[in-house]
C-alpha atoms as a PDB file:
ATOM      1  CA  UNK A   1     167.055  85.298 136.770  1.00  0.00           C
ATOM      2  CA  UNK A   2     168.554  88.807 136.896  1.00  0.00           C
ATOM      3  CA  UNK A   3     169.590  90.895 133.679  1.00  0.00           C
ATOM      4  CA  UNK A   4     173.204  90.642 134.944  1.00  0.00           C
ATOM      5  CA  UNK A   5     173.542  87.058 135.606  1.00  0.00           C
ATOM      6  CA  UNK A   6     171.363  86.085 132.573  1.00  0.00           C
ATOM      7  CA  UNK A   7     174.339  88.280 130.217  1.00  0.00           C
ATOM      8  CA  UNK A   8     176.960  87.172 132.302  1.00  0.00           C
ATOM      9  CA  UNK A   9     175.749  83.517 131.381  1.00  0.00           C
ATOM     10  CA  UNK A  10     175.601  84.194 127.756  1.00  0.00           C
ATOM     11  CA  UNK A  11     178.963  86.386 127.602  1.00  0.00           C
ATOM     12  CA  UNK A  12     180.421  82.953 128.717  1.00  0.00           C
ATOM     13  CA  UNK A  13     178.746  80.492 126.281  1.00  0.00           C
ATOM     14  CA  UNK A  14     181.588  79.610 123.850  1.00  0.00           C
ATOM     15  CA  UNK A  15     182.506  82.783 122.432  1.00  0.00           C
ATOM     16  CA  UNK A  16     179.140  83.022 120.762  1.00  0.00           C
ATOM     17  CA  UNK A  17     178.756  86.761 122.064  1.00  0.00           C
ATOM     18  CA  UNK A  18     181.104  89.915 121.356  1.00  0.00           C
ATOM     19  CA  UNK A  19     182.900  90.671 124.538  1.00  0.00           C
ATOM     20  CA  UNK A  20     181.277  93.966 124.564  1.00  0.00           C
ATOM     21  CA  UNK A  21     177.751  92.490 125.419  1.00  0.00           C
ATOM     22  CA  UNK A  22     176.037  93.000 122.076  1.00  0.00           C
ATOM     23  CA  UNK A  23     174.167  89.480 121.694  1.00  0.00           C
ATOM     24  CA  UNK A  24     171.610  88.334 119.720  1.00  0.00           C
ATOM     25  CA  UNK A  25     168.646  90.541 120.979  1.00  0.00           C
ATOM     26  CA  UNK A  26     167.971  92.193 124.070  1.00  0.00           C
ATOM     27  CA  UNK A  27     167.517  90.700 127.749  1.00  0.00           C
ATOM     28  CA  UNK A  28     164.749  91.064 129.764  1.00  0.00           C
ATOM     29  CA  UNK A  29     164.679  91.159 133.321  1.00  0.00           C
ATOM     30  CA  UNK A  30     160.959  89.686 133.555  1.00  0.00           C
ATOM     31  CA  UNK A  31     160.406  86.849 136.080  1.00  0.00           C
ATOM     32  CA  UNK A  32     158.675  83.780 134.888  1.00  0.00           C
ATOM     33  CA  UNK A  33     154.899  84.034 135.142  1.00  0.00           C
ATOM     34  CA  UNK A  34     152.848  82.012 137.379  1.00  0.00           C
ATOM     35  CA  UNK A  35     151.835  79.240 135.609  1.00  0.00           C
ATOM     36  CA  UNK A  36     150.693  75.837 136.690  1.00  0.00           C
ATOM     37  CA  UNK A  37     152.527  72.927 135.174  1.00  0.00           C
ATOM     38  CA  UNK A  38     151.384  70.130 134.787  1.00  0.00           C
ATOM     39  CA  UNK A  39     152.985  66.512 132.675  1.00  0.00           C
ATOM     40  CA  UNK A  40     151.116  66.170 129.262  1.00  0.00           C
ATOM     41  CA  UNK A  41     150.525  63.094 127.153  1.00  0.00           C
ATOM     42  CA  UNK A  42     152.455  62.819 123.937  1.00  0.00           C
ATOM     43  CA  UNK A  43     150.371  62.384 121.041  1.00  0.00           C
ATOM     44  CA  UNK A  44     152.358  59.777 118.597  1.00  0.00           C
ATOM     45  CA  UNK A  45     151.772  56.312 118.312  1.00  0.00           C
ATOM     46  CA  UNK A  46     154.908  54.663 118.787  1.00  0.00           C
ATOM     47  CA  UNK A  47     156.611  53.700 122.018  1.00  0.00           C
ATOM     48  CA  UNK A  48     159.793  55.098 120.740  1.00  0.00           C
ATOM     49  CA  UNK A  49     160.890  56.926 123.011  1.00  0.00           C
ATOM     50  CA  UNK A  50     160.579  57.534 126.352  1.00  0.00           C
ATOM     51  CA  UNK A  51     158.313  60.328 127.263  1.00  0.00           C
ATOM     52  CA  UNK A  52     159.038  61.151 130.741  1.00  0.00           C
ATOM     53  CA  UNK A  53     162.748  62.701 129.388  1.00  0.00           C
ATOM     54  CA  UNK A  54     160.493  64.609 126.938  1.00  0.00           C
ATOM     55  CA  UNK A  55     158.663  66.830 128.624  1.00  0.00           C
ATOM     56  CA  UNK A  56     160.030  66.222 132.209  1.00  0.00           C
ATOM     57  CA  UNK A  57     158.807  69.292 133.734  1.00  0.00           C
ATOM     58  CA  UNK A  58     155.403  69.836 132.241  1.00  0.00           C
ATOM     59  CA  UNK A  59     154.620  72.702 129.742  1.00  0.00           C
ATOM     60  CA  UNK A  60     153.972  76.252 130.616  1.00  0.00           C
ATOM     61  CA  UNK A  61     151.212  78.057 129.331  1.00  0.00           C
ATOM     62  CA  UNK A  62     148.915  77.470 125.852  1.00  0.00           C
ATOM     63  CA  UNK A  63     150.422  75.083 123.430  1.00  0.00           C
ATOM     64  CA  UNK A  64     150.908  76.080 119.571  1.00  0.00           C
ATOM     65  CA  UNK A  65     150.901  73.826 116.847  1.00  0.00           C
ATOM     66  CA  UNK A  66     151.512  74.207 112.690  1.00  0.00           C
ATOM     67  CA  UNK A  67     151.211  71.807 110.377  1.00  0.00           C
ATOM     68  CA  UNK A  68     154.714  70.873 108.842  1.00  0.00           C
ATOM     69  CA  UNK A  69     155.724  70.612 104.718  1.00  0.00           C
ATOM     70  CA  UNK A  70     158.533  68.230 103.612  1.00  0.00           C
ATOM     71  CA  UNK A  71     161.322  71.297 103.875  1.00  0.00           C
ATOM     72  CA  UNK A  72     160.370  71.445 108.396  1.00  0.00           C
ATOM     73  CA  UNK A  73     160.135  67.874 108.632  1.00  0.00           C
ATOM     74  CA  UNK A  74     163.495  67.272 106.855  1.00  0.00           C
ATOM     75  CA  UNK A  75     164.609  70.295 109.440  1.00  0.00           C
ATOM     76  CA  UNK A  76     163.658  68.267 112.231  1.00  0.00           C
ATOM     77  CA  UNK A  77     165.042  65.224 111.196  1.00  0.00           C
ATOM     78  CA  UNK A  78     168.152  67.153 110.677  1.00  0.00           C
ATOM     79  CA  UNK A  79     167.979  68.745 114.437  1.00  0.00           C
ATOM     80  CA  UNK A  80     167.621  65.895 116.182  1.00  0.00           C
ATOM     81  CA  UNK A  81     170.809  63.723 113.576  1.00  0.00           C
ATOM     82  CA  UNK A  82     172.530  67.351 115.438  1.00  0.00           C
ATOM     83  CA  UNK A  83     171.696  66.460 118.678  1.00  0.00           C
ATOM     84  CA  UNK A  84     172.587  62.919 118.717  1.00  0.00           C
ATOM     85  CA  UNK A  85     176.112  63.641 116.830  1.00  0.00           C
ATOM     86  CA  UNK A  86     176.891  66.546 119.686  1.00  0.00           C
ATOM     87  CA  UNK A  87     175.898  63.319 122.528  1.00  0.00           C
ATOM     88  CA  UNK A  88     173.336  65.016 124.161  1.00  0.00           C
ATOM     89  CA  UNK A  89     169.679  63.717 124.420  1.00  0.00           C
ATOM     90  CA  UNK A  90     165.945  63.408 123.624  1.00  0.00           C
ATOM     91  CA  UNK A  91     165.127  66.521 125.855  1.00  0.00           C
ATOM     92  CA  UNK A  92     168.045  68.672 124.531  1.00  0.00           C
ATOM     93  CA  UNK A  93     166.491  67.975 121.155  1.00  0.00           C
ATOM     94  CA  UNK A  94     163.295  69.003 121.886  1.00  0.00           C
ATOM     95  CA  UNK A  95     164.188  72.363 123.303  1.00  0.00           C
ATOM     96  CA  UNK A  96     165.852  72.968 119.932  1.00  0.00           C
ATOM     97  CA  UNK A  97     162.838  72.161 118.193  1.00  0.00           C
ATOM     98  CA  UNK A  98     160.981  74.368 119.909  1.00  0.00           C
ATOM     99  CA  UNK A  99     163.403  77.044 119.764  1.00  0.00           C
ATOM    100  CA  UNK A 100     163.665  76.721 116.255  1.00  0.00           C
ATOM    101  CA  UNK A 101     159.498  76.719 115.670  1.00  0.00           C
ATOM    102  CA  UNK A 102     159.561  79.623 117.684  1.00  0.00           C
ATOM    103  CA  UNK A 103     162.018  81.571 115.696  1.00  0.00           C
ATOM    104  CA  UNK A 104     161.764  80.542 112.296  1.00  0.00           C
ATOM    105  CA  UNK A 105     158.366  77.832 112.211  1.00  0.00           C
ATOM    106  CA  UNK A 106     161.349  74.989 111.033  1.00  0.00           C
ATOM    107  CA  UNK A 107     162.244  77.017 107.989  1.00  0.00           C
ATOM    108  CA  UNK A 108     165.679  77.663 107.094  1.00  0.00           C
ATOM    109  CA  UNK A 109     165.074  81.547 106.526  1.00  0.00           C
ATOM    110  CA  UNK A 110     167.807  83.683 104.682  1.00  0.00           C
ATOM    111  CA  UNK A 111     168.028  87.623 105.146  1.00  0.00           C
ATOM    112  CA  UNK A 112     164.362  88.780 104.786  1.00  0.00           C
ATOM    113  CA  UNK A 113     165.479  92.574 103.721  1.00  0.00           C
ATOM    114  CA  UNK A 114     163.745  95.261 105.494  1.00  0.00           C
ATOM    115  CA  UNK A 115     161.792  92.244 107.463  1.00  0.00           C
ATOM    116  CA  UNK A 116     164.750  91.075 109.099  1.00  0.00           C
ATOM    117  CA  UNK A 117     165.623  91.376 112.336  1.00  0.00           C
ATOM    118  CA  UNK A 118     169.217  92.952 112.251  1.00  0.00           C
ATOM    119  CA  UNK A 119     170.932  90.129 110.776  1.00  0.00           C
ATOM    120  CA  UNK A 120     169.413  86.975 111.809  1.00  0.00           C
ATOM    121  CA  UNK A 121     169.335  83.849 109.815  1.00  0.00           C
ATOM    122  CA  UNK A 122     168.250  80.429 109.797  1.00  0.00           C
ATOM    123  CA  UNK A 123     167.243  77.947 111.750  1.00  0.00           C
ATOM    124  CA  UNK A 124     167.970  79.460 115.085  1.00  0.00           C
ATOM    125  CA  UNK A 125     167.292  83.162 114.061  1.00  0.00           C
ATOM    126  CA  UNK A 126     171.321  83.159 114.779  1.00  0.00           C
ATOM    127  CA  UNK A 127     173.260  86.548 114.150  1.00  0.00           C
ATOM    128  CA  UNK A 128     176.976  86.709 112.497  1.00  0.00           C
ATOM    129  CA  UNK A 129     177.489  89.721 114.315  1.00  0.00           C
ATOM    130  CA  UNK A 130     177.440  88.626 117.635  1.00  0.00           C
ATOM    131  CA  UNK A 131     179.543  85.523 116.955  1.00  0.00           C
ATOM    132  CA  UNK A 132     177.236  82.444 115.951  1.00  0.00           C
ATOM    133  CA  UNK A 133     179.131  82.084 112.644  1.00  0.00           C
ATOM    134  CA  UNK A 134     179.301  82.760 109.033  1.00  0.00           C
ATOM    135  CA  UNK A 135     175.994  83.656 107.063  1.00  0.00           C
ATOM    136  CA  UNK A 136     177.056  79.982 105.098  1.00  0.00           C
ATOM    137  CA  UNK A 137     177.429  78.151 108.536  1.00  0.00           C
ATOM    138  CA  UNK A 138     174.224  79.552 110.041  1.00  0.00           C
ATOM    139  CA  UNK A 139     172.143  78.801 107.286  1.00  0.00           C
ATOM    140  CA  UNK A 140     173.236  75.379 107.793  1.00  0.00           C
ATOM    141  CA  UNK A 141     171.029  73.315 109.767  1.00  0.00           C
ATOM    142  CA  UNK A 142     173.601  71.064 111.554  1.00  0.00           C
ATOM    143  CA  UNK A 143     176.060  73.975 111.874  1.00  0.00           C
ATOM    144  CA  UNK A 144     173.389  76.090 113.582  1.00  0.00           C
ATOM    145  CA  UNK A 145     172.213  73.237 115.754  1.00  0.00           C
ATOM    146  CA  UNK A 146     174.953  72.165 117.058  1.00  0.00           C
ATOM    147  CA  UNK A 147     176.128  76.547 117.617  1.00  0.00           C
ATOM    148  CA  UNK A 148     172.656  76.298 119.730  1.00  0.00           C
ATOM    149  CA  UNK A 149     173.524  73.092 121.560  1.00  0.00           C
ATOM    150  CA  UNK A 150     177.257  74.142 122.235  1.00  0.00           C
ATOM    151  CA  UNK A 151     175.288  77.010 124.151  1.00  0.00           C
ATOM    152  CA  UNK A 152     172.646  74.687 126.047  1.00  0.00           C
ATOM    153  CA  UNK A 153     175.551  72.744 127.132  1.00  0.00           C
ATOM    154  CA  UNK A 154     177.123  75.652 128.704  1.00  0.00           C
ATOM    155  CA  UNK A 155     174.376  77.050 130.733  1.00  0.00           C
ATOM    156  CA  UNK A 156     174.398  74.966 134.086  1.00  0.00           C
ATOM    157  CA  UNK A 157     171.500  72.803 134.746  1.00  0.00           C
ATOM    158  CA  UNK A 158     169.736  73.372 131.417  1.00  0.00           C
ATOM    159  CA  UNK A 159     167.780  69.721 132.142  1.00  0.00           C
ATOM    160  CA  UNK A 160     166.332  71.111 135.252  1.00  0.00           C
ATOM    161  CA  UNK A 161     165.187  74.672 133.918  1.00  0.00           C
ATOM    162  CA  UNK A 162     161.726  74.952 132.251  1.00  0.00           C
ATOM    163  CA  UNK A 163     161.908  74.491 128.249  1.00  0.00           C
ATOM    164  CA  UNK A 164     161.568  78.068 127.973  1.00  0.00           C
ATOM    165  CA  UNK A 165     164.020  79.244 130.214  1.00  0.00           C
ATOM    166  CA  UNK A 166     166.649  76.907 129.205  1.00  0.00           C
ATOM    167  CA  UNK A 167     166.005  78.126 125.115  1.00  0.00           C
ATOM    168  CA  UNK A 168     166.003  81.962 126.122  1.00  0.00           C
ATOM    169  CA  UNK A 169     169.298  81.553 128.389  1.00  0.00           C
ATOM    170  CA  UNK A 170     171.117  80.539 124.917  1.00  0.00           C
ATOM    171  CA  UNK A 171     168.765  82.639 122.707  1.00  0.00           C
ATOM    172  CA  UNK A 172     168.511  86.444 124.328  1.00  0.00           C
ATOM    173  CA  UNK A 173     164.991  87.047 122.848  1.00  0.00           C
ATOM    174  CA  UNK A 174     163.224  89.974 123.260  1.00  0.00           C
ATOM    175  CA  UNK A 175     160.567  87.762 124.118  1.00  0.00           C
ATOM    176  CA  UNK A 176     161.457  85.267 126.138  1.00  0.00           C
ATOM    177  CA  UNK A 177     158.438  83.374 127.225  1.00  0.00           C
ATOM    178  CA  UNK A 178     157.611  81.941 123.392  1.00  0.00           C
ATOM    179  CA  UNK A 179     159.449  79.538 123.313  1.00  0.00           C
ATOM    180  CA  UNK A 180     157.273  77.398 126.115  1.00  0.00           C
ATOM    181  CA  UNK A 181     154.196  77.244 123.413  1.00  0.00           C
ATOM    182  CA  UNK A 182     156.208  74.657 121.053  1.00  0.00           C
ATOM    183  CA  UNK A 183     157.018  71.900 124.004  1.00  0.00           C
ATOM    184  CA  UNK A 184     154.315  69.619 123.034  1.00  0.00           C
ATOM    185  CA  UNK A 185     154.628  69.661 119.193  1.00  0.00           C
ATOM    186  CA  UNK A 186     158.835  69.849 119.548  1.00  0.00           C
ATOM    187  CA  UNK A 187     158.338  66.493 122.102  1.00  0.00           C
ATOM    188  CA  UNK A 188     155.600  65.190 119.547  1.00  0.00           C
ATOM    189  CA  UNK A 189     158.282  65.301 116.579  1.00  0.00           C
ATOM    190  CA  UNK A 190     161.273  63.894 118.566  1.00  0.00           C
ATOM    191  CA  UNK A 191     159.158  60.758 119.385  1.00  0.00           C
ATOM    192  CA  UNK A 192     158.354  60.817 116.127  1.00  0.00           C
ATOM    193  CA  UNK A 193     161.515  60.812 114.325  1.00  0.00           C
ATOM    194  CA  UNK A 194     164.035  60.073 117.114  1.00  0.00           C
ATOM    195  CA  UNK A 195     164.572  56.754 116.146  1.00  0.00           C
ATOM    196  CA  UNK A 196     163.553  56.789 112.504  1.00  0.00           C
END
């Protein structure tokens, strides 16, 4: 996807950018790299969910995994009560997840001072100054989930792109192939907790 059509694509997600074109971070015009994908086996026990709508693509690349405190679990649980109030699915719940262990590892940060990057926040490493909301509403884990699903909504044929694709069209990251490294541990924690 070119630089244009990716900002074009984001200028028109909901508001959620300044009409100027200043957006969360800035675009890349990289092409995807040349990876094999292949389907992978979900690791949790239960037959909760169906795991073909979880990872129906295969993953791209290495997969990362952390080990999760109370605070990230109750932020998953709290993604995926998002997802199902905005009436979208499994799979748009796991590219959130993964989104949000790529930008924050499932903790809901505040302004790290000189750390921070410009004025990002939360979940979703979401910036009030290019339109995702108030510093109170992006701090917010349902608020800020359902500001990054309002976006995935908007971007046409999110279900068909790869995980990482479909999270950077929404997110602007300076690096934009990240987010693919969370797909198994995001689908791992939506069978998980989907249903619980």
């Amino acid at each position: 996807m070119n630089s244009k059509l990716l900002r074009k694509g984001v200028l028109g997600i909901a508001g959620l950018a300044f009409a100027s074109g200043v957006v969360a971070g800035p675009a890349t015009a990289q092409a995807a790299p040349s990876v094999e994908s292949k389907p992978v086996a979900v690791t949790v026990l239960a037959d909760k969910v169906d795991k073909g709508t979880l990872i129906p693509h295969g993953v791209q690349g290495e997969q990362s995994r952390i080990d999760l405190d109370d605070e990230q679990v109750a932020n998953v649980k709290a993604i995926i009560a998002a997802t199902k109030k905005a009436g979208m699915d499994e799979r748009a719940a796991v590219v959130a997840i993964a989104t949000a262990l790529q930008e924050s590892k499932l903790v809901n940060l505040g302004h790290l001072g000189e750390r921070n990057d410009h004025d990002s926040q939360g979940l979703f490493q979401q910036r009030p100054s290019s339109g995702w909301g108030t510093v109170e509403q992006i701090t917010d884990p349902e608020y800020s989930t359902m500001a990054f699903l309002k976006g995935l909504k908007q971007v046409d044929g999110w279900q068909d792109m790869p995980l990482t694709e479909a999270a950077q069209t929404v997110q602007v990251s300076a690096y934009p192939f990240h987010y693919a490294q969370w797909e198994t541990q995001a689908a791992d924690l939506v069978a998980e907790h989907w249903n619980s």
